[in-house]
N, C-alpha and C. Protein backbone atom coordinates (compact mmCIF):
# COMPACT_ATOMS: atom_id res chain seq x y z
N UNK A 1 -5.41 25.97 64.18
CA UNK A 1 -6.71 26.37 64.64
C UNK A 1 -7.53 25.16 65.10
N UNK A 2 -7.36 24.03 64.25
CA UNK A 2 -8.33 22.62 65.22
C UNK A 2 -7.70 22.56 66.04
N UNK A 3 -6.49 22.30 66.32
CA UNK A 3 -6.10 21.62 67.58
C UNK A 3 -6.94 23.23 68.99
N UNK A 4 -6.73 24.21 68.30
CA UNK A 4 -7.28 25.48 69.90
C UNK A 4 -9.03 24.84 69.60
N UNK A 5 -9.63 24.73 68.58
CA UNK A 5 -11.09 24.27 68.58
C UNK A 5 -11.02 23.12 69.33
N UNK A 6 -10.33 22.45 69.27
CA UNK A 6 -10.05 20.89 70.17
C UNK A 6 -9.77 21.34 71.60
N UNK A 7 -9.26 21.87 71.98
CA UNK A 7 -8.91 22.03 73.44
C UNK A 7 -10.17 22.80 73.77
N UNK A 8 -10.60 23.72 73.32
CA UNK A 8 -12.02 24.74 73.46
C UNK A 8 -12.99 23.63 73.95
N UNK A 9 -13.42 22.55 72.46
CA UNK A 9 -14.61 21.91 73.25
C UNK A 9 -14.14 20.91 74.03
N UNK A 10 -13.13 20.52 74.25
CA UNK A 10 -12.53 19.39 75.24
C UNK A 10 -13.31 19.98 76.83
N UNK A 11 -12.55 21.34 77.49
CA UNK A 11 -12.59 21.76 78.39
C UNK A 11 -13.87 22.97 77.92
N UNK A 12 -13.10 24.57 78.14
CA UNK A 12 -13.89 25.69 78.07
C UNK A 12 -13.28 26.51 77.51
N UNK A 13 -13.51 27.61 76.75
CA UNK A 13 -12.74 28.73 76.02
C UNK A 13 -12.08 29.66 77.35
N UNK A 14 -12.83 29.81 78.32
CA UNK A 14 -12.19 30.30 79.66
C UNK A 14 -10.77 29.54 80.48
N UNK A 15 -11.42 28.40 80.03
CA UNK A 15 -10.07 27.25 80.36
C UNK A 15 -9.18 27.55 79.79
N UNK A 16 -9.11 27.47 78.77
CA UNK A 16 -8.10 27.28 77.66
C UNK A 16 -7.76 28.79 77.71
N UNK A 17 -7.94 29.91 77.79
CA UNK A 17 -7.29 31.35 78.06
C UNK A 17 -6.51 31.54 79.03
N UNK A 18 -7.06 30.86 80.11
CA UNK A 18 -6.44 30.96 81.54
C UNK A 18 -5.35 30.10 81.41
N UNK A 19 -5.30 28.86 81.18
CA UNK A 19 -3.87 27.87 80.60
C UNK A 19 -2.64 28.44 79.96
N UNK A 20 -3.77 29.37 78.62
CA UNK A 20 -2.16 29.58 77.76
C UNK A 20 -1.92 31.20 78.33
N UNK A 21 -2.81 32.07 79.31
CA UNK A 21 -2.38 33.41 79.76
C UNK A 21 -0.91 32.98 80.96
N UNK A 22 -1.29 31.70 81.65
CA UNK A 22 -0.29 30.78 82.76
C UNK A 22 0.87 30.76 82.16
N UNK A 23 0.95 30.36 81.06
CA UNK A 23 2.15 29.80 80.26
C UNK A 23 2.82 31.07 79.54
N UNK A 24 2.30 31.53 79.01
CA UNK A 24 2.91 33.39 78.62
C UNK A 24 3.74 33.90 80.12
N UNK A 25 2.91 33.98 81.09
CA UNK A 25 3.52 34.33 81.92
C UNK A 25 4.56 33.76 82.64
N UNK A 26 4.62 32.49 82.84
CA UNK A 26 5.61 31.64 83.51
C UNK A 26 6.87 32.02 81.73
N UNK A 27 6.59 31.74 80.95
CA UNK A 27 7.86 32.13 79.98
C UNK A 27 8.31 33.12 80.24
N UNK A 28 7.66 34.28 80.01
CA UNK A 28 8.20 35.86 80.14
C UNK A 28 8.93 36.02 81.39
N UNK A 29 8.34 35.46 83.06
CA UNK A 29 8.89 35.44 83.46
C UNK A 29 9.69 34.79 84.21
N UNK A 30 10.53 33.76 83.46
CA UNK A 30 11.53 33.31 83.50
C UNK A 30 12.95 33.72 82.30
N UNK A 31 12.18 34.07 81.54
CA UNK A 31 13.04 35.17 80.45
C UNK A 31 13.82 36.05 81.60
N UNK A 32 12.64 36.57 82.29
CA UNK A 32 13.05 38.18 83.08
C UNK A 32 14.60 37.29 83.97
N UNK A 33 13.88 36.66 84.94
CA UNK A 33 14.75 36.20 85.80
C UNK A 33 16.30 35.76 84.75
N UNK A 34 16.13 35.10 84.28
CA UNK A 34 17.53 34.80 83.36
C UNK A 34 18.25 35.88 82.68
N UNK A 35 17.47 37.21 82.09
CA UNK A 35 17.85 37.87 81.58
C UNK A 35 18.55 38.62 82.72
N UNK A 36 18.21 38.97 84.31
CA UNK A 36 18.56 39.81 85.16
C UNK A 36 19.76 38.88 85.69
N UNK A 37 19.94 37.48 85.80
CA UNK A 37 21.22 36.70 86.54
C UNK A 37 22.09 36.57 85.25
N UNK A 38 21.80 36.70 84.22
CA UNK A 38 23.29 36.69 83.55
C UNK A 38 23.04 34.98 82.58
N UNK A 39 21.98 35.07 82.50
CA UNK A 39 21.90 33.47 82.12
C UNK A 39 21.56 33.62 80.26
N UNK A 40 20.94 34.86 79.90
CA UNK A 40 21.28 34.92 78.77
C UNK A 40 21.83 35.95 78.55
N UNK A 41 22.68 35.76 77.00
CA UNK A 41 24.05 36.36 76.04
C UNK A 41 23.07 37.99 75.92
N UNK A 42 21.86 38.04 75.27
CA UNK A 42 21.32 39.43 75.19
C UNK A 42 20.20 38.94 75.96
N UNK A 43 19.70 40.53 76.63
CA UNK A 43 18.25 40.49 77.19
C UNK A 43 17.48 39.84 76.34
N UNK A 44 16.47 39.55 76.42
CA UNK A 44 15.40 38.69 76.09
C UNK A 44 13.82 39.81 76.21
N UNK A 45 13.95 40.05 77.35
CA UNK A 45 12.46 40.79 77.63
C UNK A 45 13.27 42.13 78.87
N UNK A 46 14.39 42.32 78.97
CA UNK A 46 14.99 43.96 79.60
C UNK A 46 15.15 44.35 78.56
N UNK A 47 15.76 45.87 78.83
CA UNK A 47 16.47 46.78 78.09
C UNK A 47 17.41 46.80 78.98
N UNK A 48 18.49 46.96 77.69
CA UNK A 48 19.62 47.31 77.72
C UNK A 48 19.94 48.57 79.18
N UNK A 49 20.71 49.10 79.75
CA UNK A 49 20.55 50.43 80.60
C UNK A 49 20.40 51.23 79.85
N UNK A 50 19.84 52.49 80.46
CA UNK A 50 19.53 53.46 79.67
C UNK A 50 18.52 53.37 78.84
N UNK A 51 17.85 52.59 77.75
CA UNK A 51 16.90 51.78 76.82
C UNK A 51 15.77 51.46 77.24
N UNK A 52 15.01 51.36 76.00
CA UNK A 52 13.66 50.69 76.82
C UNK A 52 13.39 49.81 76.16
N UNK A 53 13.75 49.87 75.03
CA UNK A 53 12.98 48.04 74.13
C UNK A 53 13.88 46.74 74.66
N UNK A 54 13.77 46.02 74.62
CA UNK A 54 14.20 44.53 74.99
C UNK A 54 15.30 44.37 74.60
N UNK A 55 16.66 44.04 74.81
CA UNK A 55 17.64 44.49 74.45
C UNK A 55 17.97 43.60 73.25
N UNK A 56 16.85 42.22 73.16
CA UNK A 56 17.53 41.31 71.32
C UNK A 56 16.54 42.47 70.62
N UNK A 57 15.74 42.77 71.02
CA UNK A 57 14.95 43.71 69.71
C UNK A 57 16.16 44.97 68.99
N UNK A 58 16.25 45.54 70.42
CA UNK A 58 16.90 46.76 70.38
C UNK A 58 18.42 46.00 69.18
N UNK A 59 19.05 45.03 69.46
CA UNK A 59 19.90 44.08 69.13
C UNK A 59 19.49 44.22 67.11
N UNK A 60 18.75 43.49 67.01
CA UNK A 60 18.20 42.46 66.04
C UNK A 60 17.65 44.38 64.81
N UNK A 61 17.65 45.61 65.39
CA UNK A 61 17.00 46.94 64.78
C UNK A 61 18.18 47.12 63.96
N UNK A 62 19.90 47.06 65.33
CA UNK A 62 20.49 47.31 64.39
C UNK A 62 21.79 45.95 63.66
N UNK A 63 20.99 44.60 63.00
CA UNK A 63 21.17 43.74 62.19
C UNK A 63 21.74 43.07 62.93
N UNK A 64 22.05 42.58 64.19
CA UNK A 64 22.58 41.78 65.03
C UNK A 64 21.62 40.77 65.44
N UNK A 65 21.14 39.51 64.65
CA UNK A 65 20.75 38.53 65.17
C UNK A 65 21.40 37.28 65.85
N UNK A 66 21.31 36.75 66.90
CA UNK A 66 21.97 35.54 67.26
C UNK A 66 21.92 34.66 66.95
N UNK A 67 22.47 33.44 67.03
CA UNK A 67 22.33 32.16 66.66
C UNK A 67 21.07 31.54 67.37
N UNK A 68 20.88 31.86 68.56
CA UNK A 68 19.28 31.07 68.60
C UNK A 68 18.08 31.37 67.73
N UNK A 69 18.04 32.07 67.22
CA UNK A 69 17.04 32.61 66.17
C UNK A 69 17.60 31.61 65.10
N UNK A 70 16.67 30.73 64.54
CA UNK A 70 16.70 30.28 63.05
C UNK A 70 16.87 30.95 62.25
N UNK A 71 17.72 30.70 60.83
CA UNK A 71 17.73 31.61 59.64
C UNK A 71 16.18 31.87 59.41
N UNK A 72 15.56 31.17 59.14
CA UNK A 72 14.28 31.67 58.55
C UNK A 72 13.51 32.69 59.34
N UNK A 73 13.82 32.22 60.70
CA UNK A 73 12.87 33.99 61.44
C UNK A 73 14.01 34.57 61.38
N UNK A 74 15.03 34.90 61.47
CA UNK A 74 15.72 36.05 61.22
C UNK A 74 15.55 36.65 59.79
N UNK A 75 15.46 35.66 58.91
CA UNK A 75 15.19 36.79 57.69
C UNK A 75 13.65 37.06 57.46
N UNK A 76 12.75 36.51 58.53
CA UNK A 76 11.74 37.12 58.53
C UNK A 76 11.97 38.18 59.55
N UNK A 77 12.41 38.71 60.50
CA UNK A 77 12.60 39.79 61.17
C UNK A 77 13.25 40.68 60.40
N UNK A 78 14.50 40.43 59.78
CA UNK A 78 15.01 41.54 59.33
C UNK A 78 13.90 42.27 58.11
N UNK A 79 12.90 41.43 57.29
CA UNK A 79 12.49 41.73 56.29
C UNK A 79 11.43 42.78 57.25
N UNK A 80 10.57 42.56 58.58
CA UNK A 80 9.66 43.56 59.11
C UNK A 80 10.32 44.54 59.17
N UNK A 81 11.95 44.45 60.06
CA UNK A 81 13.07 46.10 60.38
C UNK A 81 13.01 46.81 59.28
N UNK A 82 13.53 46.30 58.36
CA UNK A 82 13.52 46.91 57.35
C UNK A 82 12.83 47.39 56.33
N UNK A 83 11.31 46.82 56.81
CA UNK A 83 10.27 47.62 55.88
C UNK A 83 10.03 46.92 54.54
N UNK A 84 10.62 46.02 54.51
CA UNK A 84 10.84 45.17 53.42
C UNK A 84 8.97 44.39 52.99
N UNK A 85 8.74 43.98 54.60
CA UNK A 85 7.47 43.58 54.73
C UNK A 85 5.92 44.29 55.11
N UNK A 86 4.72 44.57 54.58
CA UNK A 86 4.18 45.30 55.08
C UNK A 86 4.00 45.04 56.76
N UNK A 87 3.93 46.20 57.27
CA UNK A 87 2.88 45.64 58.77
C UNK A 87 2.92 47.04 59.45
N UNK A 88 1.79 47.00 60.60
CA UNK A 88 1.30 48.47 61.04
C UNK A 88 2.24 48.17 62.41
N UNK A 89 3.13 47.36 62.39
CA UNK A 89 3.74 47.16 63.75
C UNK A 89 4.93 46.54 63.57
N UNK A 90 6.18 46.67 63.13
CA UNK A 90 6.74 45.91 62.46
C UNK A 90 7.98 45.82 63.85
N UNK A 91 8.13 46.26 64.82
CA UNK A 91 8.85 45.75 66.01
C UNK A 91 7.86 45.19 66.54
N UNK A 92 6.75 45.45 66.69
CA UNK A 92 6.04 44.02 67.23
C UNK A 92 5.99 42.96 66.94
N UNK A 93 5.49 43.21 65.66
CA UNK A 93 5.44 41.57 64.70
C UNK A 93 7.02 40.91 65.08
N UNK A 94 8.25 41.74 64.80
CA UNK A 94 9.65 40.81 64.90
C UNK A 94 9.72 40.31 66.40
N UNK A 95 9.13 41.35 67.54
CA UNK A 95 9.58 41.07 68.34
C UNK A 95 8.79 39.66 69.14
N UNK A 96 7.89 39.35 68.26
CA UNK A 96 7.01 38.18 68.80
C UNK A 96 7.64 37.00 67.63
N UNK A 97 8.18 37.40 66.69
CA UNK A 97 9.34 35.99 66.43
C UNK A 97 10.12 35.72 66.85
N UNK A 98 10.72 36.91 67.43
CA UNK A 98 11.81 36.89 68.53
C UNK A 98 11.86 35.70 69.50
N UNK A 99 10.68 36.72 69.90
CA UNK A 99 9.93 35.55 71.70
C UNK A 99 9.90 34.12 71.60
N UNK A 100 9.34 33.98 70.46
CA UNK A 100 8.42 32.76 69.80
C UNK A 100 10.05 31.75 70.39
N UNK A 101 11.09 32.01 68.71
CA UNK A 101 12.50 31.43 68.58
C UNK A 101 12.95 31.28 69.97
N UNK A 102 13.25 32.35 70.78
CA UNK A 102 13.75 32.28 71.75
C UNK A 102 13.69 31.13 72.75
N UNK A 103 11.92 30.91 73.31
CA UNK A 103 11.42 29.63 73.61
C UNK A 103 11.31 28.75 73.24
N UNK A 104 11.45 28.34 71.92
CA UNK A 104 11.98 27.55 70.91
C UNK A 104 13.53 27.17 71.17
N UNK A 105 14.35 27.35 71.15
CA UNK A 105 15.72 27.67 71.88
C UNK A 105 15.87 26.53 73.07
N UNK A 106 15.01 27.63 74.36
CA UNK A 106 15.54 27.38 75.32
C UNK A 106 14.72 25.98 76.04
N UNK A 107 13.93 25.46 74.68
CA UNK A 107 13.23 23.95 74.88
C UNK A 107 14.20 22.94 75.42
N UNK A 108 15.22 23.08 74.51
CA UNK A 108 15.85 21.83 74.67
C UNK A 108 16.73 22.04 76.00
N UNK A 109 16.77 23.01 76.45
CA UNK A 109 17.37 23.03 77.86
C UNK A 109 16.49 22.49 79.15
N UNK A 110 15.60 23.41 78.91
CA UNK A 110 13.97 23.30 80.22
C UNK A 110 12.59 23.04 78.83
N UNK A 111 12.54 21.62 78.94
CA UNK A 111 11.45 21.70 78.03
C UNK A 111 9.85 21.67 78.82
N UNK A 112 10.25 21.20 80.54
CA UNK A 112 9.54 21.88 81.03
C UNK A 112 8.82 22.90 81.42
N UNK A 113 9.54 24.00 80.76
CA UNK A 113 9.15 25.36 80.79
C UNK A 113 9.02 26.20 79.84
N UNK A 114 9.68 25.71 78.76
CA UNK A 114 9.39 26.38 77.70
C UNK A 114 9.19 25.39 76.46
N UNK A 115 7.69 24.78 76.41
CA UNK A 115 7.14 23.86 75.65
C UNK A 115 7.57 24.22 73.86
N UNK A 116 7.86 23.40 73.13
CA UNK A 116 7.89 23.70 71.73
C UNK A 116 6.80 25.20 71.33
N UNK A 117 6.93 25.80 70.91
CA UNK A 117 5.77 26.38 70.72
C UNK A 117 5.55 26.43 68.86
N UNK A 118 4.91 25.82 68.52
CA UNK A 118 4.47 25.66 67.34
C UNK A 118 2.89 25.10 67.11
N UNK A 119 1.90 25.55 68.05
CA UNK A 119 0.33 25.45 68.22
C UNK A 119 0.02 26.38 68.56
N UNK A 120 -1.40 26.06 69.00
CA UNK A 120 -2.22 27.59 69.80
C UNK A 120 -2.04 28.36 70.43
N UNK A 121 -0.63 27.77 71.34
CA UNK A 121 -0.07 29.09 72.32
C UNK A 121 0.57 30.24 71.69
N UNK A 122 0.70 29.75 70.43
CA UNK A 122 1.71 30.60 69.45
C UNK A 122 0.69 31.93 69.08
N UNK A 123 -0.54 31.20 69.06
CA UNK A 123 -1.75 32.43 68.81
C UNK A 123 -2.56 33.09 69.72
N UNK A 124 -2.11 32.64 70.74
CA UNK A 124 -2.42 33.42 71.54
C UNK A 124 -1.75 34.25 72.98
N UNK A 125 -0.35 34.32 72.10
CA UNK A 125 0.34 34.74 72.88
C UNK A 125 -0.06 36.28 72.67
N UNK A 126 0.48 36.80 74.07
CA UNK A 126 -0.15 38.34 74.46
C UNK A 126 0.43 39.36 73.19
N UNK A 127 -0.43 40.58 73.12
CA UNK A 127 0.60 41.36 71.69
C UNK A 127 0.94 42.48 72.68
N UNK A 128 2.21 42.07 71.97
CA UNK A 128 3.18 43.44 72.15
C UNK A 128 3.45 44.52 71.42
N UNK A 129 3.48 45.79 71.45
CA UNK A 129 3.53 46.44 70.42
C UNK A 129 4.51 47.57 71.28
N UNK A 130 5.07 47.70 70.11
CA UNK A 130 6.22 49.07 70.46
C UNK A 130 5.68 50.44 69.66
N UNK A 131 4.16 50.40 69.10
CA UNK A 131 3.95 51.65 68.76
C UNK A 131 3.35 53.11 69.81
N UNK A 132 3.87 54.02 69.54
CA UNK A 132 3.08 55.09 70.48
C UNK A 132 1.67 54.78 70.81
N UNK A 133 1.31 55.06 72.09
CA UNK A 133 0.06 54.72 72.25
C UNK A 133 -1.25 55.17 71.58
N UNK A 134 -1.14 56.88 71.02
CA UNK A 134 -2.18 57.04 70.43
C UNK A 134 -2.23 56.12 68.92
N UNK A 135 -0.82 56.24 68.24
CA UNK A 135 -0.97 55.23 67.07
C UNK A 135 -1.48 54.02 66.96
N UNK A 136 -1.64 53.05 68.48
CA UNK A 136 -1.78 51.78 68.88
C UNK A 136 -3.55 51.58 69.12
N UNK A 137 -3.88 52.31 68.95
CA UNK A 137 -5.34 52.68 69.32
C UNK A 137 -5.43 52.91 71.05
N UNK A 138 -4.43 52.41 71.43
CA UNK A 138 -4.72 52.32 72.93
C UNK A 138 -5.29 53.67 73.81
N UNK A 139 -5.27 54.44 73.30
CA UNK A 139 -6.13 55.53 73.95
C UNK A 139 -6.48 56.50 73.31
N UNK A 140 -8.10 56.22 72.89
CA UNK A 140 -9.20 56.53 72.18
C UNK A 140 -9.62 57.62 72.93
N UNK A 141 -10.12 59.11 72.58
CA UNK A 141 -11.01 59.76 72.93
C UNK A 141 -12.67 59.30 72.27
C-alpha cells in the first residue's frame, strides 16, 4: 500500500489508474495472443472449445495444476475450489492467482511485458468474477 500511496502523490491517482489499467491490458492481451498461436501448454485467458471459463481455471476445477503455478498458490487455489477457504467468489479469487503466477512465470521470458508482479499492480488488477450476474451484484433493480 505505500509504495501505490508513493506513486499516487509522486504523479496523480488518475495517473497511476491509467498506468496499471495499460498494463492489465497489454498482459491479458498478450495472454490472448499466445494462448490463440499455441505458445501456451493450457489457455491462460480462452476457453477450452465448447467452454467458457479460461481453460487453466476450467483445468485447475478439476485438480490439474501446472508447474508454472508455485506450490503455494496452487494450494492456495485448490483450498478456494474446494471450499476449503471462505470466499463469495472462489473461481475468481483462484482465478486471479492464477493470472497473478502466470505473469509471474512468463517474467523471466519477456520481463518486458510481464513485470514481476508482487506490488500495486497486484491490487489493482481488474476483478474477475465467474459468478452469475444477479449473484455478482452486477445487475441491480
Amino acid at each position: 500500500m505505500k509504495e501505490l500511496e508513493g506513486q499516487i502523490h509522486k504523479t496523480s491517482r488518475d495517473h497511476v489508474v491509467e498506468r496499471v489499467a495499460y498494463t492489465w491490458f497489454n498482459r491479458i492481451s498478450a495472454l490472448r495472443f499466445m494462448d490463440a498461436n499455441g505458445y501456451t501448454s493450457t489457455r491462460v485467458v480462452s476457453p477450452a472449445k465448447g467452454q467458457t471459463r479460461p481453460e487453466i481455471l476450467a483445468e485447475a476445477m478439476a485438480g490439474v495444476i501446472g508447474d508454472e503455478i508455485p506450490q503455494s498458490t496452487a494450494t492456495l487455489v485448490r483450498a478456494l475450489l474446494e471450499n476449503r477457504t471462505p470466499s463469495r467468489d472462489p473461481q475468481g479469487e483462484a482465478y486471479r492467482l492464477i493470472l497473478v503466477a502466470v505473469c509471474n512465470h512468463w517474467h523471466g521470458a519477456m520481463p518486458f511485458l510481464f513485470e514481476k508482479i508482487a506490488d500495486y499492480t497486484e491490487l489493482l488488477m481488474p476483478r474477475i468474477s465467474f459468478l452469475p450476474a444477479a449473484s455478482s451484484g452486477a445487475c441491480r433493480r
